[in-house]
PDB file of N, CA and C in Angstrom:
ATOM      1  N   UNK A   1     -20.095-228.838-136.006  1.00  0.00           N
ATOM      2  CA  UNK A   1     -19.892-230.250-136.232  1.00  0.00           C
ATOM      3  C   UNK A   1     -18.449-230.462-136.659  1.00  0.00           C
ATOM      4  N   UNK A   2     -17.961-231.349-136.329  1.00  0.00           N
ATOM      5  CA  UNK A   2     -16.218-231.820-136.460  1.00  0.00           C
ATOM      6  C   UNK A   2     -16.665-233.065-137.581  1.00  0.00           C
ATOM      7  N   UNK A   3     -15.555-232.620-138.750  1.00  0.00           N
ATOM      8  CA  UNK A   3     -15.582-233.491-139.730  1.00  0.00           C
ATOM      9  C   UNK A   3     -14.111-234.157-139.849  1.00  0.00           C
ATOM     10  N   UNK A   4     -13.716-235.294-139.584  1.00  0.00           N
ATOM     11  CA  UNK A   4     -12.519-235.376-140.117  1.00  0.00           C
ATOM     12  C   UNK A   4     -12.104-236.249-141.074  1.00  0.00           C
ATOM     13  N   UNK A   5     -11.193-236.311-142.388  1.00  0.00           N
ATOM     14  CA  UNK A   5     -11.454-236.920-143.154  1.00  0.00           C
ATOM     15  C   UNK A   5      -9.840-237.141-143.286  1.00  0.00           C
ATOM     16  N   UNK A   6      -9.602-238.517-144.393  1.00  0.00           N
ATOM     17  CA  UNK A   6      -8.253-239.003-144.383  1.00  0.00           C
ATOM     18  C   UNK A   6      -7.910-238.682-146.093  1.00  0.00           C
ATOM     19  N   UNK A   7      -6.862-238.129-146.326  1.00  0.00           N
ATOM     20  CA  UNK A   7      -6.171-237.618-147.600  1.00  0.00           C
ATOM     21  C   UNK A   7      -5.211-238.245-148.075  1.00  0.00           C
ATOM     22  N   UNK A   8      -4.995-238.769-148.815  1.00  0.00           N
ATOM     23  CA  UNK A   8      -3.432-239.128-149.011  1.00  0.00           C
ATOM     24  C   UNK A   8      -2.705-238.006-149.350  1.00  0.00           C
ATOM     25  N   UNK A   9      -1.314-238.282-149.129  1.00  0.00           N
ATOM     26  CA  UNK A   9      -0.467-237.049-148.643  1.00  0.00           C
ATOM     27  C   UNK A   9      -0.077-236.126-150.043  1.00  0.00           C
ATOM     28  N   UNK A  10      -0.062-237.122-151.198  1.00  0.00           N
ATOM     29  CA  UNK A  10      -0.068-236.195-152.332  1.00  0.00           C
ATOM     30  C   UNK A  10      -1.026-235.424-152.680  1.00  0.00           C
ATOM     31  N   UNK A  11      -2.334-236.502-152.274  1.00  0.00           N
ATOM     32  CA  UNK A  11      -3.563-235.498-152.956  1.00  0.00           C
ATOM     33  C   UNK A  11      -3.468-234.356-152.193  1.00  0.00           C
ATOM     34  N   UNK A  12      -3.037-234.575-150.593  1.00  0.00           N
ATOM     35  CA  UNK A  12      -3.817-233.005-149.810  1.00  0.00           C
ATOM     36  C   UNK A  12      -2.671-232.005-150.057  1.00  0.00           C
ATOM     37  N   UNK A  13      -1.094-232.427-150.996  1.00  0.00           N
ATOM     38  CA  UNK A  13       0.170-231.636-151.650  1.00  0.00           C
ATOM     39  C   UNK A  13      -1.123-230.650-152.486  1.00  0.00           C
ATOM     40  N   UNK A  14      -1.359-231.456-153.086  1.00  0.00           N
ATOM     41  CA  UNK A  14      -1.624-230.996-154.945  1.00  0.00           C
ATOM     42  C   UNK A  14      -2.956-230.045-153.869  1.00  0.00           C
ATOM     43  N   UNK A  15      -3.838-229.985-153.567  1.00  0.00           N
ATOM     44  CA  UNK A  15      -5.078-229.649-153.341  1.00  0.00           C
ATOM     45  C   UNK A  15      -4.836-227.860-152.045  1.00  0.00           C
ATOM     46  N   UNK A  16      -3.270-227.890-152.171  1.00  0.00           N
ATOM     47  CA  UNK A  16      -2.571-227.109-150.590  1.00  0.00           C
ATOM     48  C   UNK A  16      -3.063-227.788-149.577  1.00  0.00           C
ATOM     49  N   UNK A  17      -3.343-229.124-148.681  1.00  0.00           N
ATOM     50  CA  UNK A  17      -4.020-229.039-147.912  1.00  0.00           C
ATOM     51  C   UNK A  17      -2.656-229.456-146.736  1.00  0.00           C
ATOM     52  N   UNK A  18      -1.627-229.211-147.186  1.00  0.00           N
ATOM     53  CA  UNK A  18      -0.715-229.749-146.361  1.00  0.00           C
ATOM     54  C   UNK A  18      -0.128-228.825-145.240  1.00  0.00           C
ATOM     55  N   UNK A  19      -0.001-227.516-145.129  1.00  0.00           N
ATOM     56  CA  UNK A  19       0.254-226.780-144.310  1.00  0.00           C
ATOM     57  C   UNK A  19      -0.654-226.783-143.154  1.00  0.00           C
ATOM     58  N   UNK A  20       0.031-225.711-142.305  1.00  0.00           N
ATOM     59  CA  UNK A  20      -0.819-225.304-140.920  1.00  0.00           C
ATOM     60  C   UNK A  20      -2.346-224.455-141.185  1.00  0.00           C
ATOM     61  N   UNK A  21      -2.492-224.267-142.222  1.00  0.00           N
ATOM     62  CA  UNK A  21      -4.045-223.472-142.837  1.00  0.00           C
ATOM     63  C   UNK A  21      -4.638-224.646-143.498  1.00  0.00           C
ATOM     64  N   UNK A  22      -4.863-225.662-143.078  1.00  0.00           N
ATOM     65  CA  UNK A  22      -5.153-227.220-144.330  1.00  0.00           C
ATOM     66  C   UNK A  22      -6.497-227.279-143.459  1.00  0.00           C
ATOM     67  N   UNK A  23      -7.226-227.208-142.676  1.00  0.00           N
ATOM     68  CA  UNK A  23      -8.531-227.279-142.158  1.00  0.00           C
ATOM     69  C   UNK A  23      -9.382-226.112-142.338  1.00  0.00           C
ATOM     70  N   UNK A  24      -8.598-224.797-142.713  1.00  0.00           N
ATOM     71  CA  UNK A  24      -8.799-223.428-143.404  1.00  0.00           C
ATOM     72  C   UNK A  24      -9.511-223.422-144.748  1.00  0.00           C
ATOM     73  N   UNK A  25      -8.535-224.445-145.379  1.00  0.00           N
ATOM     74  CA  UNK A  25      -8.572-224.311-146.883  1.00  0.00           C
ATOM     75  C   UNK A  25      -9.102-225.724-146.927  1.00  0.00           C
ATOM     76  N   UNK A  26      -9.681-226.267-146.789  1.00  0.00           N
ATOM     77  CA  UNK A  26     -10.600-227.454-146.433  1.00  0.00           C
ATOM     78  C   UNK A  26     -12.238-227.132-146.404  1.00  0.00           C
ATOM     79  N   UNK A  27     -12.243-226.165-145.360  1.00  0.00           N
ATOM     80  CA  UNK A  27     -12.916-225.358-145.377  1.00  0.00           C
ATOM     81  C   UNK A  27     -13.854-223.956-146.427  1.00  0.00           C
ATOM     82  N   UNK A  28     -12.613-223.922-146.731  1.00  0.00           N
ATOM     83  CA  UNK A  28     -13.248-222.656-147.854  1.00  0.00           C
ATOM     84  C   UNK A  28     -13.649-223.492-148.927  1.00  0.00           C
ATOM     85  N   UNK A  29     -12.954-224.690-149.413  1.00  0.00           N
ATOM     86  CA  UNK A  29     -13.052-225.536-150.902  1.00  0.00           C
ATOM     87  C   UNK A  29     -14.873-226.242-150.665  1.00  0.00           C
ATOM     88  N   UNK A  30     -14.828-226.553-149.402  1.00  0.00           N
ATOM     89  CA  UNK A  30     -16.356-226.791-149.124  1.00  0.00           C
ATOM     90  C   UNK A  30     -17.840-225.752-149.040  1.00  0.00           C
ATOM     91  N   UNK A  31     -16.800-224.416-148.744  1.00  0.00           N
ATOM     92  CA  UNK A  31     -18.125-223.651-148.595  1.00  0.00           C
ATOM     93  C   UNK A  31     -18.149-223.094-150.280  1.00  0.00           C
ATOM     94  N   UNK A  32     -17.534-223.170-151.374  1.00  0.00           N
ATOM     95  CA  UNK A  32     -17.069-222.525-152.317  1.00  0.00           C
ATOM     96  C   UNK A  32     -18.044-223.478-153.188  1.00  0.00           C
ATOM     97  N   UNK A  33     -17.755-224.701-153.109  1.00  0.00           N
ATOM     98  CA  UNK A  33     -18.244-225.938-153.699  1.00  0.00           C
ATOM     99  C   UNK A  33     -19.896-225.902-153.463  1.00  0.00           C
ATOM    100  N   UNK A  34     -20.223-225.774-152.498  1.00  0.00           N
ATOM    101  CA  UNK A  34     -21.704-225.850-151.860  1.00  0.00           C
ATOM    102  C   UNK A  34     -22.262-224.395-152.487  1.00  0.00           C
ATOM    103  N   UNK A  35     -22.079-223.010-152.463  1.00  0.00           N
ATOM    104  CA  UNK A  35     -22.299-221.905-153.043  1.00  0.00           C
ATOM    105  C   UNK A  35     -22.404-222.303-154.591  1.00  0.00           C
ATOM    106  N   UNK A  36     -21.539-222.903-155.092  1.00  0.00           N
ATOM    107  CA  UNK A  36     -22.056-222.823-156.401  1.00  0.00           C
ATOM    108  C   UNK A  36     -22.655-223.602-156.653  1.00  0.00           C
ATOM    109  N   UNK A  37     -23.252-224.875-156.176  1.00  0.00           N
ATOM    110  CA  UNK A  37     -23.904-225.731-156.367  1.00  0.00           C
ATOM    111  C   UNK A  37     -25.035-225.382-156.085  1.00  0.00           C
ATOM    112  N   UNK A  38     -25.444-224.400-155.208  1.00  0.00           N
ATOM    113  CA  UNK A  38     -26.879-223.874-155.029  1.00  0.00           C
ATOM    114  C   UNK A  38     -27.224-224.333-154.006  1.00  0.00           C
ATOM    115  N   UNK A  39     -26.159-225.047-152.912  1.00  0.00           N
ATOM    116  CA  UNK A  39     -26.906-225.679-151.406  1.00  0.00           C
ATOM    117  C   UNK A  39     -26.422-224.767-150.690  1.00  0.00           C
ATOM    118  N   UNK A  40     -25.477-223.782-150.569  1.00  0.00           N
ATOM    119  CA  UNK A  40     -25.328-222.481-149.368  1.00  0.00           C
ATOM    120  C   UNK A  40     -25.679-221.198-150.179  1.00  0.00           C
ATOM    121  N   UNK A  41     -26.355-220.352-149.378  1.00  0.00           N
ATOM    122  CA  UNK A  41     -26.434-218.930-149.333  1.00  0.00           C
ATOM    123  C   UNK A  41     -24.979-218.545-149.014  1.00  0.00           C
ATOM    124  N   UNK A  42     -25.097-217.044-149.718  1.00  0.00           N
ATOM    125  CA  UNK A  42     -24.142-216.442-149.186  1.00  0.00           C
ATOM    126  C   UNK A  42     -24.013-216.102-147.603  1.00  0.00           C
ATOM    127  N   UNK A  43     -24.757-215.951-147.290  1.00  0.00           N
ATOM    128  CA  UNK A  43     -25.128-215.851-145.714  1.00  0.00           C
ATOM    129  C   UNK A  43     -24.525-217.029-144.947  1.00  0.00           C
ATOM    130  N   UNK A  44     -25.340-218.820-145.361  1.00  0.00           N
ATOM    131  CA  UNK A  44     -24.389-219.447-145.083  1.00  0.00           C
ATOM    132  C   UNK A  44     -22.297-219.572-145.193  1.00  0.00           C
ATOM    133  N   UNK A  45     -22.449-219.242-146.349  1.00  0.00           N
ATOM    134  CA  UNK A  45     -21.029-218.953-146.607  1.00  0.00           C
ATOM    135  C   UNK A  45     -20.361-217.972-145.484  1.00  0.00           C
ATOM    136  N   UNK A  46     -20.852-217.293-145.235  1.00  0.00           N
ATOM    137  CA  UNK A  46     -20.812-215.967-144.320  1.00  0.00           C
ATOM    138  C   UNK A  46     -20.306-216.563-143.277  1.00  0.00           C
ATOM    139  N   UNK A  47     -20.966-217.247-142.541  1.00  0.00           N
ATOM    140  CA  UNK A  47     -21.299-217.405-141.071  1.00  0.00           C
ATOM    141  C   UNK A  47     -20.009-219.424-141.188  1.00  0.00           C
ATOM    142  N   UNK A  48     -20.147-220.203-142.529  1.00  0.00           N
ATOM    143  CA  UNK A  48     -19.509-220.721-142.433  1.00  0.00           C
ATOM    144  C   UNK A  48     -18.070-220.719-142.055  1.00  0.00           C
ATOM    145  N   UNK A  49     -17.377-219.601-142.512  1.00  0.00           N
ATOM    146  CA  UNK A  49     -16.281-219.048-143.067  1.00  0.00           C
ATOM    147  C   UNK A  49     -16.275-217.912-141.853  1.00  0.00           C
ATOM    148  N   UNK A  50     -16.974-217.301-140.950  1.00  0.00           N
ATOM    149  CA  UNK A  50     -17.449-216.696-139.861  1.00  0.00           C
ATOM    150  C   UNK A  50     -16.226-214.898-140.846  1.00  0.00           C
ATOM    151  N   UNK A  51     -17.008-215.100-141.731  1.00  0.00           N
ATOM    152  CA  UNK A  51     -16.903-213.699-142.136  1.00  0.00           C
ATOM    153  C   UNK A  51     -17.705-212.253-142.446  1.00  0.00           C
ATOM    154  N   UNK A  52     -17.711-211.085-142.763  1.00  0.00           N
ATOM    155  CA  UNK A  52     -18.510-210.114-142.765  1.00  0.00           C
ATOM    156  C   UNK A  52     -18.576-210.114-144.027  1.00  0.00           C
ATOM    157  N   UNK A  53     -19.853-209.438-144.214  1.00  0.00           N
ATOM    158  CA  UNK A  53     -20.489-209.217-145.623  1.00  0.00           C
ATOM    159  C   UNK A  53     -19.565-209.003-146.708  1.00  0.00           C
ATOM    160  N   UNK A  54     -18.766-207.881-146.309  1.00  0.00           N
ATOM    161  CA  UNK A  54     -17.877-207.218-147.266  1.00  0.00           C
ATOM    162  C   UNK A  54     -16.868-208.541-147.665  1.00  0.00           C
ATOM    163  N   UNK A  55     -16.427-209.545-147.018  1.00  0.00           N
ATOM    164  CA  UNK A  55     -15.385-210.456-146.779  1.00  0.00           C
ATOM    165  C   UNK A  55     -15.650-211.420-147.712  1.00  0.00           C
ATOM    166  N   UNK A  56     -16.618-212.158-147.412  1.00  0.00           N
ATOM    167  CA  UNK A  56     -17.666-212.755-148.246  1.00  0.00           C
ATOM    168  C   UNK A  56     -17.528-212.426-149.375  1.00  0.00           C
ATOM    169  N   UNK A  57     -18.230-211.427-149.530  1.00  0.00           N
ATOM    170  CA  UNK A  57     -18.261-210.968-151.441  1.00  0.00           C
ATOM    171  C   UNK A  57     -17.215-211.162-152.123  1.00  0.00           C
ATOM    172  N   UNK A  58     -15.890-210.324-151.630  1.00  0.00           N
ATOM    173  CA  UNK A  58     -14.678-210.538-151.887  1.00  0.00           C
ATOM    174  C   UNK A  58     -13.740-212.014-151.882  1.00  0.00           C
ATOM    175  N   UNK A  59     -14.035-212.908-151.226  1.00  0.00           N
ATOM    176  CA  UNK A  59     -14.202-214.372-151.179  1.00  0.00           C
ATOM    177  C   UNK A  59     -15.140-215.163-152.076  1.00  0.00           C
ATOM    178  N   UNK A  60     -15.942-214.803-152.482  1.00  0.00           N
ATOM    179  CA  UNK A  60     -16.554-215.698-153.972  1.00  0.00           C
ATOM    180  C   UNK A  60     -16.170-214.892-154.969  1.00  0.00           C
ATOM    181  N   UNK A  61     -15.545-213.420-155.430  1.00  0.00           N
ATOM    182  CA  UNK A  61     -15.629-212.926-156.070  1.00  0.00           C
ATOM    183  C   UNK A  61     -14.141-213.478-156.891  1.00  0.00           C
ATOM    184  N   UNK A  62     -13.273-213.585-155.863  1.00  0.00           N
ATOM    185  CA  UNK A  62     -11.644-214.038-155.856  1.00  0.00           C
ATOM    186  C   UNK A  62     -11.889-215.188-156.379  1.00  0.00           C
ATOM    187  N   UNK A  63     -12.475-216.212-156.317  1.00  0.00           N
ATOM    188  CA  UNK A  63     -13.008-217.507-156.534  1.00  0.00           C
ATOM    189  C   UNK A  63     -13.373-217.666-157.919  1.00  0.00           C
ATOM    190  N   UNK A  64     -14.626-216.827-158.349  1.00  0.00           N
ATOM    191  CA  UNK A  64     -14.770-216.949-159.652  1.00  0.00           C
ATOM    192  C   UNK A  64     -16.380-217.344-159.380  1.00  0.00           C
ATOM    193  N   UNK A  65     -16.885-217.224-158.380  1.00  0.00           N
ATOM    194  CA  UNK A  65     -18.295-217.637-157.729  1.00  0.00           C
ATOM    195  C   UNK A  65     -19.044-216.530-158.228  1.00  0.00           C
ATOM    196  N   UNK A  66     -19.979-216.533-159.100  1.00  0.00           N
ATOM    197  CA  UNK A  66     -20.761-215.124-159.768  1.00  0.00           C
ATOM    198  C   UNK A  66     -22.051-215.240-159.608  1.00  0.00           C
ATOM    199  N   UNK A  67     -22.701-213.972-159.641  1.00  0.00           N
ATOM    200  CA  UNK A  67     -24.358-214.178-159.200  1.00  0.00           C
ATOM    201  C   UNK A  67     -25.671-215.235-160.356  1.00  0.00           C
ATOM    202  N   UNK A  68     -24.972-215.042-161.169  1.00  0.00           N
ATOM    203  CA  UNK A  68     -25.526-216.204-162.326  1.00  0.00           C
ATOM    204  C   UNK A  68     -25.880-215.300-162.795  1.00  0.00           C
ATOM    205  N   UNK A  69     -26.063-213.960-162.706  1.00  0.00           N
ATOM    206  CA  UNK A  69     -27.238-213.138-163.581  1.00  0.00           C
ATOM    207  C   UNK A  69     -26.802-213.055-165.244  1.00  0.00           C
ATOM    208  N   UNK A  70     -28.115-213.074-165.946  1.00  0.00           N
ATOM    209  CA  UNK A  70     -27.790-213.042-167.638  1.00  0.00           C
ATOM    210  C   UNK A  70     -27.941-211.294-167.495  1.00  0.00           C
ATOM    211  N   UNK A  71     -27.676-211.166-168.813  1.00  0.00           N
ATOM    212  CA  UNK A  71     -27.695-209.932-169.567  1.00  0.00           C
ATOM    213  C   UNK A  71     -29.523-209.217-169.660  1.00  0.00           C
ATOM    214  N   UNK A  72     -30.140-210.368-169.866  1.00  0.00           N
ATOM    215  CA  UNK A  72     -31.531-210.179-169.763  1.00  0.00           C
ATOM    216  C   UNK A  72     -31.938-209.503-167.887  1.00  0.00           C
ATOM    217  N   UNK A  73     -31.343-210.450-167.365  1.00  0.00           N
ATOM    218  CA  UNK A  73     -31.830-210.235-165.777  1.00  0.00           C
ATOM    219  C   UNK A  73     -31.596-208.483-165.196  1.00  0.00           C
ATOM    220  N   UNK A  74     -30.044-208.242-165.612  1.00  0.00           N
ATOM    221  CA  UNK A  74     -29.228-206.915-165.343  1.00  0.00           C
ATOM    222  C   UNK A  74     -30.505-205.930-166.034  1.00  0.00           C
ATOM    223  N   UNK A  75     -30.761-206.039-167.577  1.00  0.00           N
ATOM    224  CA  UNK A  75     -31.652-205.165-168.212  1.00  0.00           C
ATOM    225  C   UNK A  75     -32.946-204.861-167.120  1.00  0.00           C
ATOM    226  N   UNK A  76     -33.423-205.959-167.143  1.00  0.00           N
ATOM    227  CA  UNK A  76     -34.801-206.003-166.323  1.00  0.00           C
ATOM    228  C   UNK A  76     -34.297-204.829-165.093  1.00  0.00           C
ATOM    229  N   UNK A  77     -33.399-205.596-164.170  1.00  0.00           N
ATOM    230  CA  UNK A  77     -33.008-204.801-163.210  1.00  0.00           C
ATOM    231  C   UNK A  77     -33.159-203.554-163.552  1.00  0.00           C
ATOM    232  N   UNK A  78     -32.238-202.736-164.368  1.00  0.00           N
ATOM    233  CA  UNK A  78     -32.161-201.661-164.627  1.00  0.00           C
ATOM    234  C   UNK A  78     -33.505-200.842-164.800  1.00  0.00           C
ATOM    235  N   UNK A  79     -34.221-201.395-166.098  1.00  0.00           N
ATOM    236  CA  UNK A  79     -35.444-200.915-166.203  1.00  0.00           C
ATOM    237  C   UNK A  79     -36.164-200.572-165.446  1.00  0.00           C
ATOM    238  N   UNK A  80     -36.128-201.573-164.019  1.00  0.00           N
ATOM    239  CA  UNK A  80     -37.195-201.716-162.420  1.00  0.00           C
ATOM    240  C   UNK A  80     -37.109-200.543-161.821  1.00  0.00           C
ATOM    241  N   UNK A  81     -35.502-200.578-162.044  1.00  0.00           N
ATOM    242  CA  UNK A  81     -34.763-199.327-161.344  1.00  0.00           C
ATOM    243  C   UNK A  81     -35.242-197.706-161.562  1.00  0.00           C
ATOM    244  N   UNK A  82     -35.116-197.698-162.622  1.00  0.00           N
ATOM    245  CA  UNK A  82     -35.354-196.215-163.318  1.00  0.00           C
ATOM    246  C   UNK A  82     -36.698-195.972-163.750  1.00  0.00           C
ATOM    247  N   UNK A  83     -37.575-196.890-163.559  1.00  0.00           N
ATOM    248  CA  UNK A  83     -39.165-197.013-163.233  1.00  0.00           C
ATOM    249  C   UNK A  83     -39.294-195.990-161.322  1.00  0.00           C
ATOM    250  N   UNK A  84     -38.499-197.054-160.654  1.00  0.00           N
ATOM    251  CA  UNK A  84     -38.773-196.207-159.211  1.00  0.00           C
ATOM    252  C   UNK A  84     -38.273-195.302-159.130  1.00  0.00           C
ATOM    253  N   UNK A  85     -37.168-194.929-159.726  1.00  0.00           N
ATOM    254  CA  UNK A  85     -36.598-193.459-159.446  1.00  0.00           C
ATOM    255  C   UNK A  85     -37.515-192.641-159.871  1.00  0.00           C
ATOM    256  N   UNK A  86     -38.006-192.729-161.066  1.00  0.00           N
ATOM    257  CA  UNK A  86     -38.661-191.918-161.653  1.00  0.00           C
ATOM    258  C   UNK A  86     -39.959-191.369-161.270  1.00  0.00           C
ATOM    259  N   UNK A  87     -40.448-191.978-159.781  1.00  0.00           N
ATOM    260  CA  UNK A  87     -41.920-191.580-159.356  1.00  0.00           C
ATOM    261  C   UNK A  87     -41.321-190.882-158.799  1.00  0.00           C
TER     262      UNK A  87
END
């Protein structure tokens, strides 16, 4: 789908959207925005951004985009973990 939208020229200064990568970075600020809001998967993000797994990760990670997990969740994890190893 083709989105096109009108900026004023300072805002799309301040925001980088002014160079030859400005539909790039238009782009990423939307799939970045939607990921943390809880309306894209990483998968979407993936395929938005038409990148590979590894790319991805490294692209929300650069961002500041985190899995939400608490300290409680990681424990659990762990525990699950060393439950199955252990059979």
């Amino acid at each position: 789908m083709l989105v096109s939208v009108e900026i004023p020229d300072q805002i799309a200064y301040s925001l980088r959207l002014d160079g030859p990568q400005a539909s790039r970075r238009a782009l990423e600020m939307l799939a970045l925005e939607g990921y943390k809001e809880g309306q894209l998967s990483r998968g979407q993000v993936s395929r938005m951004l038409d990148l590979e797994f590894n790319e991805t990760e490294m692209f929300l990670k650069d961002h500041g985009a985190m899995l939400g997990l608490t300290a409680e969740d990681l424990e659990q994890d762990s525990a699950n973990l060393q439950k199955f190893l252990s059979r």
